[in-house]
Protein backbone atom coordinates (compact mmCIF):
# COMPACT_ATOMS: atom_id res chain seq x y z
CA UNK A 1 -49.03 -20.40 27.96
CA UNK A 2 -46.51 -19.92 25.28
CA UNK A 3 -44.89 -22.44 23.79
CA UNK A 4 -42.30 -20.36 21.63
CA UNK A 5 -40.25 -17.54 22.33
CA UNK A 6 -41.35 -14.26 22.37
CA UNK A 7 -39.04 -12.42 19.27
CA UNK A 8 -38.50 -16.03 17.36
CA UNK A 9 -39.68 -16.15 13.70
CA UNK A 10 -42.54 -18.72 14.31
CA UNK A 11 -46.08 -17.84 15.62
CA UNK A 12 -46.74 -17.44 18.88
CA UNK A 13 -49.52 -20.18 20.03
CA UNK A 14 -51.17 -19.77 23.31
CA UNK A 15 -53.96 -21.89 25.06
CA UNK A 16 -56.81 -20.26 27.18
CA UNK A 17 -60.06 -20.91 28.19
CA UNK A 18 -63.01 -19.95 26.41
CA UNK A 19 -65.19 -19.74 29.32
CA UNK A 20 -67.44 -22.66 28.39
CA UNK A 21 -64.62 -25.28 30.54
CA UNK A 22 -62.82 -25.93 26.84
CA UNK A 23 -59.44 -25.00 25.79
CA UNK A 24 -58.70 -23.42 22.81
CA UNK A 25 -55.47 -23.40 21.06
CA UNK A 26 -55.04 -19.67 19.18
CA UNK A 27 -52.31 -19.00 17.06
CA UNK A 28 -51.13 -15.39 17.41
CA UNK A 29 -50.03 -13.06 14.31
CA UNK A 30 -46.27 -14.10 13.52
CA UNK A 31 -43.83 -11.52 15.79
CA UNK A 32 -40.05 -10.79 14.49
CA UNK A 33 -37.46 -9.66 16.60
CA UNK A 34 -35.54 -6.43 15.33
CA UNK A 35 -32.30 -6.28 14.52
CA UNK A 36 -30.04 -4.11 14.41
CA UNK A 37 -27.40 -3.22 11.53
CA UNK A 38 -24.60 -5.23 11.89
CA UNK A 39 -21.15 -3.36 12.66
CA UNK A 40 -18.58 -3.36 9.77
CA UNK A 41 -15.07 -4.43 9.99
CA UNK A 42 -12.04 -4.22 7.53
CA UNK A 43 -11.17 -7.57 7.98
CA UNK A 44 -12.56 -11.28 9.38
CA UNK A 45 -9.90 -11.09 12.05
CA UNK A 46 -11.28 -8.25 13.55
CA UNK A 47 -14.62 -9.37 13.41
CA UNK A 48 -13.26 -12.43 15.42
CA UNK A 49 -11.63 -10.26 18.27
CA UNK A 50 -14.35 -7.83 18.28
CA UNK A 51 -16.93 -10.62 19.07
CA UNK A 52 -14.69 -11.64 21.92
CA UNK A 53 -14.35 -8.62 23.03
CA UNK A 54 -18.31 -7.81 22.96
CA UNK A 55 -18.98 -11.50 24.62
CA UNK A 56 -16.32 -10.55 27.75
CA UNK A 57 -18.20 -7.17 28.26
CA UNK A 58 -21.27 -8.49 28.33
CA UNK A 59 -20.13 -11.30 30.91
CA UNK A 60 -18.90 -9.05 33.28
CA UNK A 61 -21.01 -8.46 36.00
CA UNK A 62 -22.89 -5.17 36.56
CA UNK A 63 -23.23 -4.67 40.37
CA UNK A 64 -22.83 -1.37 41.77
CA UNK A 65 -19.10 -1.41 42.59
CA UNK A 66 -17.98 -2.10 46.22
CA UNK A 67 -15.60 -0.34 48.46
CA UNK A 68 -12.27 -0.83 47.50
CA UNK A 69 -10.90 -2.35 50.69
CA UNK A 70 -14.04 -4.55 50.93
CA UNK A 71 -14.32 -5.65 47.38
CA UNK A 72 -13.51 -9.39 46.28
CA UNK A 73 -11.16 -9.64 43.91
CA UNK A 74 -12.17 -12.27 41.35
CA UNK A 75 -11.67 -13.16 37.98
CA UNK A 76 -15.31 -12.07 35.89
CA UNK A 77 -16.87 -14.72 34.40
CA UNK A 78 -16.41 -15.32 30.85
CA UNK A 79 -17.99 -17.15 27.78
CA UNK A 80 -15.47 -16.78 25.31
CA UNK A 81 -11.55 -17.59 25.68
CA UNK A 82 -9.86 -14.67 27.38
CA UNK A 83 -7.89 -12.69 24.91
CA UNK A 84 -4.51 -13.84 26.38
CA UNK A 85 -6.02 -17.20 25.64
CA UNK A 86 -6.20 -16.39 21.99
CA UNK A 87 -2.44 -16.11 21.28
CA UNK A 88 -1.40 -16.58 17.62
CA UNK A 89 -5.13 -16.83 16.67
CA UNK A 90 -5.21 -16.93 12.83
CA UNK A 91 -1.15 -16.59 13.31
CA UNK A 92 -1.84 -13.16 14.90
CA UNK A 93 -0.60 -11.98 18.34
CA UNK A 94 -3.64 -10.51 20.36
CA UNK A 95 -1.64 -8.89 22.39
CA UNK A 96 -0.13 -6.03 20.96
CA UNK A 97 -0.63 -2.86 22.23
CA UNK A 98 -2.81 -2.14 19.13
CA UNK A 99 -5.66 -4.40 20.03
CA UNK A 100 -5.66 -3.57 24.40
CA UNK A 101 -6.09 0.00 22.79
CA UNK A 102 -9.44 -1.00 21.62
CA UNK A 103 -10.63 -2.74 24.05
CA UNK A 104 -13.92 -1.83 25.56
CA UNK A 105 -12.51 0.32 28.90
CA UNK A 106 -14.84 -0.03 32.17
CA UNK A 107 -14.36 2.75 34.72
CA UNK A 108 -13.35 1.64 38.19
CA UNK A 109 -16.73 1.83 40.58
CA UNK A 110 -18.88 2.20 37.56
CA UNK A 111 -21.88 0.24 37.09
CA UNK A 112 -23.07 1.00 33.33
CA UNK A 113 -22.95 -1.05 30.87
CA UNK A 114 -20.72 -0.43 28.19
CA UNK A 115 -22.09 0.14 24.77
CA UNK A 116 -20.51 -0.85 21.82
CA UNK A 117 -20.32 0.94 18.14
CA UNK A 118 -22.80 2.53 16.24
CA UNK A 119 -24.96 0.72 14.01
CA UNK A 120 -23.14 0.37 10.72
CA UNK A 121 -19.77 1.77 12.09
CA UNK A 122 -16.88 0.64 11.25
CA UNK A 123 -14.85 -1.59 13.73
CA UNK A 124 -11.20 -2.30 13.73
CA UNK A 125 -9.82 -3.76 17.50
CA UNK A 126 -6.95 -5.65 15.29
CA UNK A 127 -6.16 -3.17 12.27
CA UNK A 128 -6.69 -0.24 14.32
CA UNK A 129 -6.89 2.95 12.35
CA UNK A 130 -4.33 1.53 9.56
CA UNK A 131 -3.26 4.09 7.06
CA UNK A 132 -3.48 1.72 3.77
CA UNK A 133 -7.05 0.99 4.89
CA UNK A 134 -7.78 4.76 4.55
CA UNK A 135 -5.58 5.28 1.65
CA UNK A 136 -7.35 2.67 0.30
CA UNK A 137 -10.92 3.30 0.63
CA UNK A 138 -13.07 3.37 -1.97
CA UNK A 139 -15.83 5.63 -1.09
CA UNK A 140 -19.26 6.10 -2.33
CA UNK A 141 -21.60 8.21 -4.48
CA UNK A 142 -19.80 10.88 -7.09
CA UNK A 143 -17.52 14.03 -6.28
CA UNK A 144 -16.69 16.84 -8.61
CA UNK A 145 -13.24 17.59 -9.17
CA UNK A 146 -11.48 20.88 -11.45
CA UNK A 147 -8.44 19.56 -13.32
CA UNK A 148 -6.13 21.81 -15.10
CA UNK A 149 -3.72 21.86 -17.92
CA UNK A 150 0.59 22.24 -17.14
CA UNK A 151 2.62 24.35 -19.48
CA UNK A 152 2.58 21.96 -22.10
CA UNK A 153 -1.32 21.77 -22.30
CA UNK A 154 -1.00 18.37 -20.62
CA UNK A 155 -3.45 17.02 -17.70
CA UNK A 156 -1.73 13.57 -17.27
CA UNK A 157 -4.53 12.08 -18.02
CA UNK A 158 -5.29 8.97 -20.28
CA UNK A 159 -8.86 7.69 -20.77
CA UNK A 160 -10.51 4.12 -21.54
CA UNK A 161 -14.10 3.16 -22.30
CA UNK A 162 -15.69 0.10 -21.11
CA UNK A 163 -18.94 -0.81 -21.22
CA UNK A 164 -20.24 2.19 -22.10
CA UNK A 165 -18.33 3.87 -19.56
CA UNK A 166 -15.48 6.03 -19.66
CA UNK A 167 -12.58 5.44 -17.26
CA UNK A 168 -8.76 6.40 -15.92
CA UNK A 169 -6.53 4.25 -17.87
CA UNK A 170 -3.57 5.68 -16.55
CA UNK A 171 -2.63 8.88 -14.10
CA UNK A 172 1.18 10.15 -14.97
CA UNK A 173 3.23 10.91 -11.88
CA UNK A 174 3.51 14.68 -11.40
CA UNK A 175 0.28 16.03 -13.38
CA UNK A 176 -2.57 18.13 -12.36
CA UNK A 177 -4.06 14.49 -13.02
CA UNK A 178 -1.97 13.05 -10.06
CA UNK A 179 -2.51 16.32 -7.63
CA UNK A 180 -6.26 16.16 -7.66
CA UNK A 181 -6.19 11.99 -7.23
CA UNK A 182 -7.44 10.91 -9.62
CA UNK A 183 -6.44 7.44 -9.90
CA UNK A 184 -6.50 3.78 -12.50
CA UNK A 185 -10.18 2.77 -12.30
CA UNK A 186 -11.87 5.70 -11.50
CA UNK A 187 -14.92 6.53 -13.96
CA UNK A 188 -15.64 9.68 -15.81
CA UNK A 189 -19.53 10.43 -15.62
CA UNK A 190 -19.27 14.09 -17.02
CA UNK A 191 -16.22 16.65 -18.40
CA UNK A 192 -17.36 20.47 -18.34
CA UNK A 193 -21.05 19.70 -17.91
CA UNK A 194 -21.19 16.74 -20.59
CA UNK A 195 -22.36 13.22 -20.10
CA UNK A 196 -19.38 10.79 -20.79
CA UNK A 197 -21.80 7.88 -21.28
CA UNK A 198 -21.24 6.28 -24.68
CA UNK A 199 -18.30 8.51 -25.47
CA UNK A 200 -15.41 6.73 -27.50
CA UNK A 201 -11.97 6.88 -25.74
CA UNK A 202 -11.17 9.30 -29.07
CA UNK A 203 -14.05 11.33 -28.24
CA UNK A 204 -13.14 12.04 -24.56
CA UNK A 205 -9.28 12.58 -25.33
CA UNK A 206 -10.73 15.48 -28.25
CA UNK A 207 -12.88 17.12 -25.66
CA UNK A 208 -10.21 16.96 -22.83
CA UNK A 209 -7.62 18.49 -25.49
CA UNK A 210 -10.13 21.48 -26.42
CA UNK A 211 -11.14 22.09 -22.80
CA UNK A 212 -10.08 25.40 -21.06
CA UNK A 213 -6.63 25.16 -19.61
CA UNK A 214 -7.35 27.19 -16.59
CA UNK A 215 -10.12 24.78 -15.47
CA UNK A 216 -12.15 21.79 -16.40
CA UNK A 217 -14.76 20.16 -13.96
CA UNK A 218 -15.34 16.25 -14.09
CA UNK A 219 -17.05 14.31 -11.82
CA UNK A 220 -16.31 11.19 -11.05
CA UNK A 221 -17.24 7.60 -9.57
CA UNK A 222 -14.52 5.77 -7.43
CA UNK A 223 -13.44 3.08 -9.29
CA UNK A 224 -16.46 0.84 -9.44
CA UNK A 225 -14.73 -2.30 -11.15
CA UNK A 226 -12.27 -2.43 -7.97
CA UNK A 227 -12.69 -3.56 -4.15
CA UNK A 228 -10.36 -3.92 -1.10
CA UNK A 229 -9.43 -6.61 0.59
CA UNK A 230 -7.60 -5.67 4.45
CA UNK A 231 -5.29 -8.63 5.29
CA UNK A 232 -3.04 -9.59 8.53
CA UNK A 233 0.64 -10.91 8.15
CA UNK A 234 1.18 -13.72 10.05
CA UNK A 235 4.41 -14.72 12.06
CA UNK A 236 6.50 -14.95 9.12
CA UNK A 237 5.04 -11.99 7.70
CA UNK A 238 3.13 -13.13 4.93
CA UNK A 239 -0.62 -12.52 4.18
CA UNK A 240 -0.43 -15.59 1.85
CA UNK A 241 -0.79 -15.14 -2.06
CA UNK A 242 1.46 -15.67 -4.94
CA UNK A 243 1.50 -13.02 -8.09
CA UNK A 244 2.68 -13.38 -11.51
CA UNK A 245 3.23 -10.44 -13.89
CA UNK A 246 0.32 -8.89 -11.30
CA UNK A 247 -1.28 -11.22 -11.12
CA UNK A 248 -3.13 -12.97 -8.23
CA UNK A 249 -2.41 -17.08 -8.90
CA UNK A 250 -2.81 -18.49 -5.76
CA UNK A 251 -3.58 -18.54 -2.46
CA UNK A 252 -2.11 -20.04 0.64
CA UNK A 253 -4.47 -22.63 2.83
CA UNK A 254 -5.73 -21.15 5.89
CA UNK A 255 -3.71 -17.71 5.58
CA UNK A 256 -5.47 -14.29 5.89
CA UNK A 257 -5.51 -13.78 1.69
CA UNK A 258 -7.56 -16.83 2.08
CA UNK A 259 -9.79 -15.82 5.14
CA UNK A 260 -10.77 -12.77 4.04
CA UNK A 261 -12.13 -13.63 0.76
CA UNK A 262 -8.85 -12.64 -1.81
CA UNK A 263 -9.37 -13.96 -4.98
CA UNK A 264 -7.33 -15.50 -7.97
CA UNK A 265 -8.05 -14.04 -11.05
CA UNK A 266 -7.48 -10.58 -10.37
CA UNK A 267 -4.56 -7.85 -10.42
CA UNK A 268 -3.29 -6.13 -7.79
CA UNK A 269 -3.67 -2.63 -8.48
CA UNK A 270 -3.15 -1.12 -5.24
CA UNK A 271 -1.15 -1.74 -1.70
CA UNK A 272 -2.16 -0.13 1.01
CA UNK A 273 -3.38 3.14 -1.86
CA UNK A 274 -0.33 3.23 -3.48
CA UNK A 275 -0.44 1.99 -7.13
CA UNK A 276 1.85 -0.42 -8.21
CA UNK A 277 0.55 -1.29 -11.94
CA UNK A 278 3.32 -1.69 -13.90
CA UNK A 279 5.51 -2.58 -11.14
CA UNK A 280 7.62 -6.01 -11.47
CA UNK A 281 6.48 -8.78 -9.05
CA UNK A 282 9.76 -8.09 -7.18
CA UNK A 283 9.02 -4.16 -6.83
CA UNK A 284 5.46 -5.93 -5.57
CA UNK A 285 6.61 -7.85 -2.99
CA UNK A 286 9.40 -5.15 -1.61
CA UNK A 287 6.39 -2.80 -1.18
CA UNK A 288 4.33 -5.64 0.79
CA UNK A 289 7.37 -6.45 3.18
CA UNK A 290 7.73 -2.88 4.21
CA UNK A 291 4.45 -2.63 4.81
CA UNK A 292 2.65 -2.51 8.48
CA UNK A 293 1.28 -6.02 9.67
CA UNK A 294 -2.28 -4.60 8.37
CA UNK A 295 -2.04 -5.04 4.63
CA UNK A 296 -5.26 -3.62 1.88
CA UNK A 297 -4.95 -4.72 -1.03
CA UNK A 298 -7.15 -2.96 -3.84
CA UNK A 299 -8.08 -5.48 -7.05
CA UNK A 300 -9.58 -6.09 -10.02
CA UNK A 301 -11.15 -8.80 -12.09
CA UNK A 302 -8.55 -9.90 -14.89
CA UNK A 303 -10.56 -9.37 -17.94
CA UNK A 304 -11.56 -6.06 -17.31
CA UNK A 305 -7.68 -5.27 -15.94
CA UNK A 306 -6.90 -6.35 -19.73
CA UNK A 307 -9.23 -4.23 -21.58
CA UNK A 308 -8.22 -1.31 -19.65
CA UNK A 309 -4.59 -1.32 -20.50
CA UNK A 310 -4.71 -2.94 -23.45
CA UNK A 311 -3.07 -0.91 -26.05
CA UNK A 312 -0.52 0.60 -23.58
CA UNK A 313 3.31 -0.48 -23.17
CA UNK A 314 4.30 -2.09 -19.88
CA UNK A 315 7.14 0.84 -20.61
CA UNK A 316 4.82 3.55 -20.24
CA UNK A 317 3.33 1.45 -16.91
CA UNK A 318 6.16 1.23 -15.32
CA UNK A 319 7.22 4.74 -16.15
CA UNK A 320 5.16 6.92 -16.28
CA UNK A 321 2.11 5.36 -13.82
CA UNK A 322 2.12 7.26 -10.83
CA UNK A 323 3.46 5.11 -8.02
CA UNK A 324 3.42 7.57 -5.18
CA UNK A 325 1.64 7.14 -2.01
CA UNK A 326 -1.02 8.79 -1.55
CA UNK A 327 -2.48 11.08 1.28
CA UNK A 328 -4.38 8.91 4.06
């Protein structure tokens, strides 16, 4: 007889007889239940819907189907609120057409169960494919790009060491800098074969200067000081933060910025991909109003925000910076 669970983290303990009319209590070796990896989602709102979702689909009932004219028509049972029963939840509208296009679909007259994502996938039912969040991705491992020089010798390109590291300080609009994407943040690990690590910013700017014009190969690490946070306007349309010279100051109670883990602190140094360092808070917020109601935000701790452009003129920021958007 078992007295726990079969998958639970505590031994299994089971009484039989011994064959001499006594009982012994033996303590099996401890059993864990698998698990599998958990889906990823771009924001706390869609992990919400999603689990609504998932808990509907697995409610419904999964008899083979009946004829039509002989079928019952009644309302499948269900754990979780419906989603029409989750109006304004966190402020958002579940029912736009966005989030009945990812729902889970069941064919008429068909009898298997629905499965849902791949381990590990990613899993948007309320941001749906959203352009910033793919602008704004910051992916993993190292890539090798080949950078050129214009007609003036230039590449656009200014460079910043910290810690050790060497990293884009700032990417001029309209350089071969800009048209291979590089962007603010992004770290140098090599230039034409070369280990940056150690390098003074003086150092890299020399080498960069006596590189070939034609071509010069750098690879590079996605801006490993920065992360993105995917945010929801509410009715009002406002994700709920307040910014100051770039600045993140506050937050909002209970607003998505708040849900989804924003933080004070730190700069702004993307929306939705497309840099706005440099930018007054008013440019800021125009850029965030004309945005979809799925907003990413890419960020950055203050101090090392401070380092990096320290030295440079909020003129050269705000005019030279490449502000474009960038391809999804």
């Amino acid at each position: 007889m078992e007295f726990v669970p079969r998958g639970s983290y505590f031994p299994k303990q089971e009484i039989e007889a011994d064959g001499r009319d006594r009982f012994v209590l033996r303590l099996q070796p401890r059993v864990f239940q698998e698990s599998a990896m958990s889906s990823l989602y771009p924001s706390l709102e869609d992990l919400k819907v999603d689990q609504a979702i998932q808990a509907q689909a697995r409610a419904s009932p999964k008899m083979p189907a009946l004829p039509v004219q002989a079928a019952a028509i009644s309302p499948p049972p269900v754990l979780y609120p419906n989603l029409a029963e989750l109006e304004n939840y966190m402020g958002l509208s579940l029912s736009s057409q966005e989030v009945q296009q990812s729902l889970l679909q069941i064919p008429e007259g068909d009898s298997t169960a629905v499965s849902g994502p791949a381990p590990g996938q990613m899993v948007a039912p309320v941001s749906g494919y959203s352009l910033g969040v793919r602008r704004a991705e910051i992916k993993p491992g190292v890539r090798e790009i080949h950078l050129c020089k214009d007609e003036r010798g230039k590449t656009g390109l200014r460079l910043r060491t910290v810690d050790q590291g060497l990293f884009v300080q700032l990417v001029q609009a309209n350089t071969p800098a800009s048209l291979v994407g590089l962007r603010f943040g992004d770290q140098i690990l090599q230039i034409d074969g070369r280990d940056c690590a150690g390098w003074s910013s003086r150092k890299a700017h020399q080498v960069v200067k006596k590189a070939s014009p034609e071509k010069i190969v750098m690879v590079v690490r996605d801006r490993p000081f920065q992360r993105t946070v995917t945010m929801h306007k509410d009715s009002m349309g406002h994700v709920g933060f307040v910014i100051k010279k770039g600045k993140i100051v506050s937050l909002v109670k209970g607003s998505s910025a708040a849900r989804n883990g924003l933080l004070t602190n730190h700069y702004v140094c993307e929306v939705d991909g497309q840099n706005v360092i440099g930018l007054k808070d008013k440019k800021i917020m125009e850029i965030l109003a004309t945005a979809g109601n799925v907003v990413t935000l890419t960020i950055i701790p203050s101090v090392i925000y401070e380092h990096m452009v320290k030295k440079l003129s909020p003129v050269l920021l705000h005019h030279t910076m490449d502000h474009s958007i960038p391809d999804a």
